[in-house]
PDB file of N, CA and C in Angstrom:
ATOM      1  N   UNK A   1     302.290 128.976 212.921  1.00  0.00           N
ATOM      2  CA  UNK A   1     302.144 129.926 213.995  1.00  0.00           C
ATOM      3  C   UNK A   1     300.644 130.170 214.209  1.00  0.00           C
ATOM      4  N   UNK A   2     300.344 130.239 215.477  1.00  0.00           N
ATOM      5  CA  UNK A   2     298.895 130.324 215.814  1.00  0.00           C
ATOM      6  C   UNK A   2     298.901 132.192 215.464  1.00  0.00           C
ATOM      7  N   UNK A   3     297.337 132.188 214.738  1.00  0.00           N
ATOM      8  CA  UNK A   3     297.203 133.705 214.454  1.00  0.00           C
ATOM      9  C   UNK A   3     295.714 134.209 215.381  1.00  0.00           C
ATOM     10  N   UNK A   4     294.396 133.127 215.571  1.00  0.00           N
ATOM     11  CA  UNK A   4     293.626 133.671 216.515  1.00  0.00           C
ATOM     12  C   UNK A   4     293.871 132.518 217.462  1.00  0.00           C
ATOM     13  N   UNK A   5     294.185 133.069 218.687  1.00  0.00           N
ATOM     14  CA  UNK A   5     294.350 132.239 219.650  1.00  0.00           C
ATOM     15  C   UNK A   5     293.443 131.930 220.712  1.00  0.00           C
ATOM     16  N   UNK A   6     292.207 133.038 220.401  1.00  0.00           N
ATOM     17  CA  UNK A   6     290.789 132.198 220.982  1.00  0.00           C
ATOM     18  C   UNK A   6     290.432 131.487 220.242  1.00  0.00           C
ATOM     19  N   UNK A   7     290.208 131.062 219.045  1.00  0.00           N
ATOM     20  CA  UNK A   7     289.791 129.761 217.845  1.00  0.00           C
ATOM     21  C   UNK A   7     290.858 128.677 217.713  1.00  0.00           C
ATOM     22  N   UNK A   8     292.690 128.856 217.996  1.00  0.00           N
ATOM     23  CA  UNK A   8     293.293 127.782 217.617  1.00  0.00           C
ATOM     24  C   UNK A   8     293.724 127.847 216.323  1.00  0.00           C
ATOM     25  N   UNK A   9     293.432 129.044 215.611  1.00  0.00           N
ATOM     26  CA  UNK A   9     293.517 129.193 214.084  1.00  0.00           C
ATOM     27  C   UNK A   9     294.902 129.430 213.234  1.00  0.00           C
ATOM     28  N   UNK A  10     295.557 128.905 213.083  1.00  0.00           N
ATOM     29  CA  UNK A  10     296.732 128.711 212.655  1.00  0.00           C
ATOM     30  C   UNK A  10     297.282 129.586 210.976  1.00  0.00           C
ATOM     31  N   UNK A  11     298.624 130.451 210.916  1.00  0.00           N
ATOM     32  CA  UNK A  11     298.755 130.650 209.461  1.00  0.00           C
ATOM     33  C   UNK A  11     298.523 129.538 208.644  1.00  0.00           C
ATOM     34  N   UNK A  12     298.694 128.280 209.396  1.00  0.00           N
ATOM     35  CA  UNK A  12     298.705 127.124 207.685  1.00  0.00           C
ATOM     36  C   UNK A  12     297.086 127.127 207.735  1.00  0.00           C
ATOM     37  N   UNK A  13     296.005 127.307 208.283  1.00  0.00           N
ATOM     38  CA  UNK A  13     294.950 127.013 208.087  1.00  0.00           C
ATOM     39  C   UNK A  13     294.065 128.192 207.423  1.00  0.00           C
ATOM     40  N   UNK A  14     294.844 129.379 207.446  1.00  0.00           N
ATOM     41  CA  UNK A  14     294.223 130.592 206.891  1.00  0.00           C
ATOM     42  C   UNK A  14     294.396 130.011 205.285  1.00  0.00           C
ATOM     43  N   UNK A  15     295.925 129.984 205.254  1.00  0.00           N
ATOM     44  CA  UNK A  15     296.507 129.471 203.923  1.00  0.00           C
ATOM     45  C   UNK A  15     295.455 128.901 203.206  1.00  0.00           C
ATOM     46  N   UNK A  16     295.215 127.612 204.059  1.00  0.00           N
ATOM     47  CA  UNK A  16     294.890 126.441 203.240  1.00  0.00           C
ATOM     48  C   UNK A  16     293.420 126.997 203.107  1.00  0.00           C
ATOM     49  N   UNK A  17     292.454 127.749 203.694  1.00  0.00           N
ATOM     50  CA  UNK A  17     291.482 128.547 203.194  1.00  0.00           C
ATOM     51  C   UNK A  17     291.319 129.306 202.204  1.00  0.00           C
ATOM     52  N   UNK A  18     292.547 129.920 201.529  1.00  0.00           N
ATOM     53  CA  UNK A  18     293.254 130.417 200.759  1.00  0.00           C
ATOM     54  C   UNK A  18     293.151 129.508 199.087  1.00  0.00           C
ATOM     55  N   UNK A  19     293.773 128.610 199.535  1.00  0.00           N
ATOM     56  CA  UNK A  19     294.004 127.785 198.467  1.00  0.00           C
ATOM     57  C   UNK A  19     292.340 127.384 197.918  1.00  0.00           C
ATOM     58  N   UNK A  20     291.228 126.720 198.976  1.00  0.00           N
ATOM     59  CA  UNK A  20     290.214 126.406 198.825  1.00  0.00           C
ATOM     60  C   UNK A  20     288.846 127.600 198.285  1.00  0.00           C
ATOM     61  N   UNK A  21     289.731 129.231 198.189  1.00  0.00           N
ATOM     62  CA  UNK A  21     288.651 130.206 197.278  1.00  0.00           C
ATOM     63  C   UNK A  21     288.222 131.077 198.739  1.00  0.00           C
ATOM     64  N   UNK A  22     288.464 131.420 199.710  1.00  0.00           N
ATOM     65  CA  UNK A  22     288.340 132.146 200.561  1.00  0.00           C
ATOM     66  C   UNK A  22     289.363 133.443 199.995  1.00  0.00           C
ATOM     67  N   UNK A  23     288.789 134.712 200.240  1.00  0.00           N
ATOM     68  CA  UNK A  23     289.552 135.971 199.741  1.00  0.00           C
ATOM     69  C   UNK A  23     289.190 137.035 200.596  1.00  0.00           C
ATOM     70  N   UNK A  24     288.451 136.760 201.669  1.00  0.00           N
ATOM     71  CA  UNK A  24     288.305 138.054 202.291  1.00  0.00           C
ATOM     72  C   UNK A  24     288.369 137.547 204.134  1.00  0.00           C
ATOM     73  N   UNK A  25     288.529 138.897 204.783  1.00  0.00           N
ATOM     74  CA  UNK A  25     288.312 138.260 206.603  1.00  0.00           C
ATOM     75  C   UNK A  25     287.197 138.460 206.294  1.00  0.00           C
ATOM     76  N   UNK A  26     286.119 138.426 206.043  1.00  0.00           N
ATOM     77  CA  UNK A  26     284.366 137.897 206.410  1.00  0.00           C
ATOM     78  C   UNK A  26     284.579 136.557 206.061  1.00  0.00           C
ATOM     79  N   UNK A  27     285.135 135.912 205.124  1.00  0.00           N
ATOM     80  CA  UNK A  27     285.358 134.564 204.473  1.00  0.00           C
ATOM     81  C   UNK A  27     285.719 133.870 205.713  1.00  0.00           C
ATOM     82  N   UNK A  28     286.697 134.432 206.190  1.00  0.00           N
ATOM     83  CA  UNK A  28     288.068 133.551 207.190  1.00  0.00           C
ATOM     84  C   UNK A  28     286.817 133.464 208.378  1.00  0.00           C
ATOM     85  N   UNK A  29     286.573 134.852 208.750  1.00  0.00           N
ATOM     86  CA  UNK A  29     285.542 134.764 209.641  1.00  0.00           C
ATOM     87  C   UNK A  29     284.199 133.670 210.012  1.00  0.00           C
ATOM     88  N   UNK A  30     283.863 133.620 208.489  1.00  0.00           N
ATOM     89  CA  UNK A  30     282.758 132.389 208.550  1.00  0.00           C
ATOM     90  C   UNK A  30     282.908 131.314 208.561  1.00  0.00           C
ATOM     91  N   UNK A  31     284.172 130.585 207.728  1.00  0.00           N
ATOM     92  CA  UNK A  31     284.395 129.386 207.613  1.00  0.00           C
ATOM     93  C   UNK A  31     285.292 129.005 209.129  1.00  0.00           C
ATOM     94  N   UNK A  32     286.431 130.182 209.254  1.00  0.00           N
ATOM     95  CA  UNK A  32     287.485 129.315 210.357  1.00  0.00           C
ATOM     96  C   UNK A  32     287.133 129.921 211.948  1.00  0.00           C
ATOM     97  N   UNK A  33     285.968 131.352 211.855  1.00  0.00           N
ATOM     98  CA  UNK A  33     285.935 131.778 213.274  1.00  0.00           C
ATOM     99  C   UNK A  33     286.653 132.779 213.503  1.00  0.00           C
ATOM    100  N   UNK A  34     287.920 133.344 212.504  1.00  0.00           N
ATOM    101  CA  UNK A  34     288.734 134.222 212.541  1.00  0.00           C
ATOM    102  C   UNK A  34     288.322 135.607 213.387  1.00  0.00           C
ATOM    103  N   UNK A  35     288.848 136.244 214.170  1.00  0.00           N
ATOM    104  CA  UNK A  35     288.564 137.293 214.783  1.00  0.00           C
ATOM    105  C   UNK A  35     286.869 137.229 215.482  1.00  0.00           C
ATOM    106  N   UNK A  36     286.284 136.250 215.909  1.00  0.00           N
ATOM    107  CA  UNK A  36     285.061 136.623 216.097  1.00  0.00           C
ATOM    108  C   UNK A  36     285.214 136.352 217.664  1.00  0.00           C
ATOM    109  N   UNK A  37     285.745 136.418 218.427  1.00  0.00           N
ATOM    110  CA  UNK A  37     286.387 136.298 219.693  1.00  0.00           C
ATOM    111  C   UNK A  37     286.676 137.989 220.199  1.00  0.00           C
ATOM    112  N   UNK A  38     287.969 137.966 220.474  1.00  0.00           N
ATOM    113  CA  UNK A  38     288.497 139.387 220.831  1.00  0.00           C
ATOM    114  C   UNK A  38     289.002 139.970 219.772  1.00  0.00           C
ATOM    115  N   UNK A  39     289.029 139.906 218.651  1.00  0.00           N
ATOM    116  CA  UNK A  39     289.261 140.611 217.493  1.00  0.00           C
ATOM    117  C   UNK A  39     290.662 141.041 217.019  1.00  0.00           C
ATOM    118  N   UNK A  40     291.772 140.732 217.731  1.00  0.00           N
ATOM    119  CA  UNK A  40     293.028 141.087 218.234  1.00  0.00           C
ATOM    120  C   UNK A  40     293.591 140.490 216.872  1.00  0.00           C
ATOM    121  N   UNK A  41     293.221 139.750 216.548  1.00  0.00           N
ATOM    122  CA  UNK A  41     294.037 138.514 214.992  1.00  0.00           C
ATOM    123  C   UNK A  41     293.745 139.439 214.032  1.00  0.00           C
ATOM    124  N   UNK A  42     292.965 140.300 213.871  1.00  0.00           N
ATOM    125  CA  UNK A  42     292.080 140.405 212.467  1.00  0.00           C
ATOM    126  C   UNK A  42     293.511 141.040 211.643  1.00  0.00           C
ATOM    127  N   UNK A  43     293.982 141.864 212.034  1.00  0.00           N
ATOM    128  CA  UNK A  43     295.364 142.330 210.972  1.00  0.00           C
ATOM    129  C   UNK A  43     296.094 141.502 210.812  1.00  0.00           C
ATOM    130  N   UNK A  44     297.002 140.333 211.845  1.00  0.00           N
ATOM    131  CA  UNK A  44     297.744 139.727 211.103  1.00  0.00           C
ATOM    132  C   UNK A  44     297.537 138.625 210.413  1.00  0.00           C
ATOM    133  N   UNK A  45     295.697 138.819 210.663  1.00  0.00           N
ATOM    134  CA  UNK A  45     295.228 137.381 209.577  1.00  0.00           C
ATOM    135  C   UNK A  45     295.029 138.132 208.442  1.00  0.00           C
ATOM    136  N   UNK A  46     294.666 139.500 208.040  1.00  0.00           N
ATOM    137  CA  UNK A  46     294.776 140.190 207.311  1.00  0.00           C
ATOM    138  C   UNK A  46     295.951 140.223 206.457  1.00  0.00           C
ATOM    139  N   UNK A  47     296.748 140.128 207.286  1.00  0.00           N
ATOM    140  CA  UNK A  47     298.267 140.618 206.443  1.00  0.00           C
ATOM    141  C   UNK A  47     298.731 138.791 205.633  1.00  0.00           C
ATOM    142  N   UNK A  48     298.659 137.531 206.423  1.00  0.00           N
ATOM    143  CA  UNK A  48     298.201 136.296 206.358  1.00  0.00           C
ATOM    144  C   UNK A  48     297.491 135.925 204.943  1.00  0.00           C
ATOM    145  N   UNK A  49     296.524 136.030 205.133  1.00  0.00           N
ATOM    146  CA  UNK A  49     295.470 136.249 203.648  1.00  0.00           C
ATOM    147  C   UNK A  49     295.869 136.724 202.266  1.00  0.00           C
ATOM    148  N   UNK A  50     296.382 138.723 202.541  1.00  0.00           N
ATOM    149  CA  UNK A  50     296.969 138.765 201.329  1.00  0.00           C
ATOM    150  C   UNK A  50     298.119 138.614 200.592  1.00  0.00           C
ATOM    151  N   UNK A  51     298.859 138.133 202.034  1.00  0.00           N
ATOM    152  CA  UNK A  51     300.369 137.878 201.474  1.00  0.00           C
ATOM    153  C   UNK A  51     300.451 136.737 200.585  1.00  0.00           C
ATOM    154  N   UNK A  52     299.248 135.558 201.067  1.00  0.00           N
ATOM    155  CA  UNK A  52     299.277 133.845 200.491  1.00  0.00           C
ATOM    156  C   UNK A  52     298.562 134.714 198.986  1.00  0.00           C
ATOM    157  N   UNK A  53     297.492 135.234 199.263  1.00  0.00           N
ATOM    158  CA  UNK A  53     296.893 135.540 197.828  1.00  0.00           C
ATOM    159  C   UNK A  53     297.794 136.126 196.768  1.00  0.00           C
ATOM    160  N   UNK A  54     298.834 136.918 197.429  1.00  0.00           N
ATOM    161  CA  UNK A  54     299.563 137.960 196.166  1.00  0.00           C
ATOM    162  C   UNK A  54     301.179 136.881 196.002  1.00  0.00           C
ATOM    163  N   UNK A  55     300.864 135.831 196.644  1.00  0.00           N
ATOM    164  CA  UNK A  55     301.885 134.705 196.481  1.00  0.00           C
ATOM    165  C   UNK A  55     301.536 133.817 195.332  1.00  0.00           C
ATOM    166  N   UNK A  56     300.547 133.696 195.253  1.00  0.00           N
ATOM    167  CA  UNK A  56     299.780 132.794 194.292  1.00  0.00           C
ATOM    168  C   UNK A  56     299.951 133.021 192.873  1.00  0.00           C
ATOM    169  N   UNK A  57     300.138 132.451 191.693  1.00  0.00           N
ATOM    170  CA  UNK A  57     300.743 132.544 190.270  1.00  0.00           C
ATOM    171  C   UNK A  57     299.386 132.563 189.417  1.00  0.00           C
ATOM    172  N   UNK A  58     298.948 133.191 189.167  1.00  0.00           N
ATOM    173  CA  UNK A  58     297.666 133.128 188.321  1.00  0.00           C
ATOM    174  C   UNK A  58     297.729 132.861 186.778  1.00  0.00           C
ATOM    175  N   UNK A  59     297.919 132.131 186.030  1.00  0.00           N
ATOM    176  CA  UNK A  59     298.076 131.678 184.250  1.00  0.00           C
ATOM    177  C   UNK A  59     297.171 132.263 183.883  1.00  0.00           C
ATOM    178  N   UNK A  60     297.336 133.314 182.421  1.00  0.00           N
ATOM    179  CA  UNK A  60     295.911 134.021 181.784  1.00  0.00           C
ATOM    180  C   UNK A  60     296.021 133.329 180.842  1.00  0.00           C
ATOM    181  N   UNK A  61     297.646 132.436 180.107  1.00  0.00           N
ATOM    182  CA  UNK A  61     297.199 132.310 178.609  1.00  0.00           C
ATOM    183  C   UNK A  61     298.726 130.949 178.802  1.00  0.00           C
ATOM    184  N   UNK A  62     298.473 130.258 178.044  1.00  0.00           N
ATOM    185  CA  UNK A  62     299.605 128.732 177.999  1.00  0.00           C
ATOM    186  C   UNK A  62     300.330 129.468 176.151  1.00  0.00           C
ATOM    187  N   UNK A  63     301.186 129.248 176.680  1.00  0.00           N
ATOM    188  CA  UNK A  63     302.609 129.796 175.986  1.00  0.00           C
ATOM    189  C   UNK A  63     303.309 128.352 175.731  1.00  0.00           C
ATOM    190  N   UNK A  64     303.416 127.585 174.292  1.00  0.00           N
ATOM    191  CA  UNK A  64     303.900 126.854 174.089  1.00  0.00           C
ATOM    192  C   UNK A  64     304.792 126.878 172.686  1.00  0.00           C
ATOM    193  N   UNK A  65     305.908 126.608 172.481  1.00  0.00           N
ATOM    194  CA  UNK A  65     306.660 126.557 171.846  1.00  0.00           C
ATOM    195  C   UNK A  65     305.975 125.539 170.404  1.00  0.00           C
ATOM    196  N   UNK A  66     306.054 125.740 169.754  1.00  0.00           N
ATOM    197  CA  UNK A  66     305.839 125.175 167.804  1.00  0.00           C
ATOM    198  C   UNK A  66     306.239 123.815 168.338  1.00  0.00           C
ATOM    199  N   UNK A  67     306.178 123.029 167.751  1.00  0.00           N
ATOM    200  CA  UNK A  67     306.636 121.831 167.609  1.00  0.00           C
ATOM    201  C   UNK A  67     306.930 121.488 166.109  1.00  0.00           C
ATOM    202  N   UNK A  68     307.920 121.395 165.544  1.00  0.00           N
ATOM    203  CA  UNK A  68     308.423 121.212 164.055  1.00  0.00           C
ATOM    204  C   UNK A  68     307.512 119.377 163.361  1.00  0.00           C
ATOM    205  N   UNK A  69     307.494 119.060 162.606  1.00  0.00           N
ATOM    206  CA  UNK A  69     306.962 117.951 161.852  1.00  0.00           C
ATOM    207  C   UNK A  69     307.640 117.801 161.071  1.00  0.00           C
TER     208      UNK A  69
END
């Protein structure tokens, strides 16, 4: 789904900004153009952003089972 539609900027491309270490709309803003038009996107690229971020599985510690000998 297109989210700024003066840039062409798409949810999969916020995403995939996402995936590549982008975490904020100044981020989205600089790299994809996000809201720097009519500004109208900025919440649901907002909402876009942290939904992919608080989707994301973060590992603090690898949990592995013994292995017997």
């Amino acid at each position: 789904m297109i989210v700024c539609v003066c840039n062409n900027i798409s949810d999969r491309e916020i995403r995939q900004a996402v995936d590549l270490g982008i975490t904020s709309i100044a981020g989205l803003r600089k790299e994809l153009g996000v809201g720097t038009m009519c500004g109208t996107c900025v919440s649901y690229a907002r909402e876009v952003l942290h939904e992919h971020i608080d989707s994301k599985t973060t590992i603090t510690e690898l949990r592995r089972t013994p292995v017997a000998a």
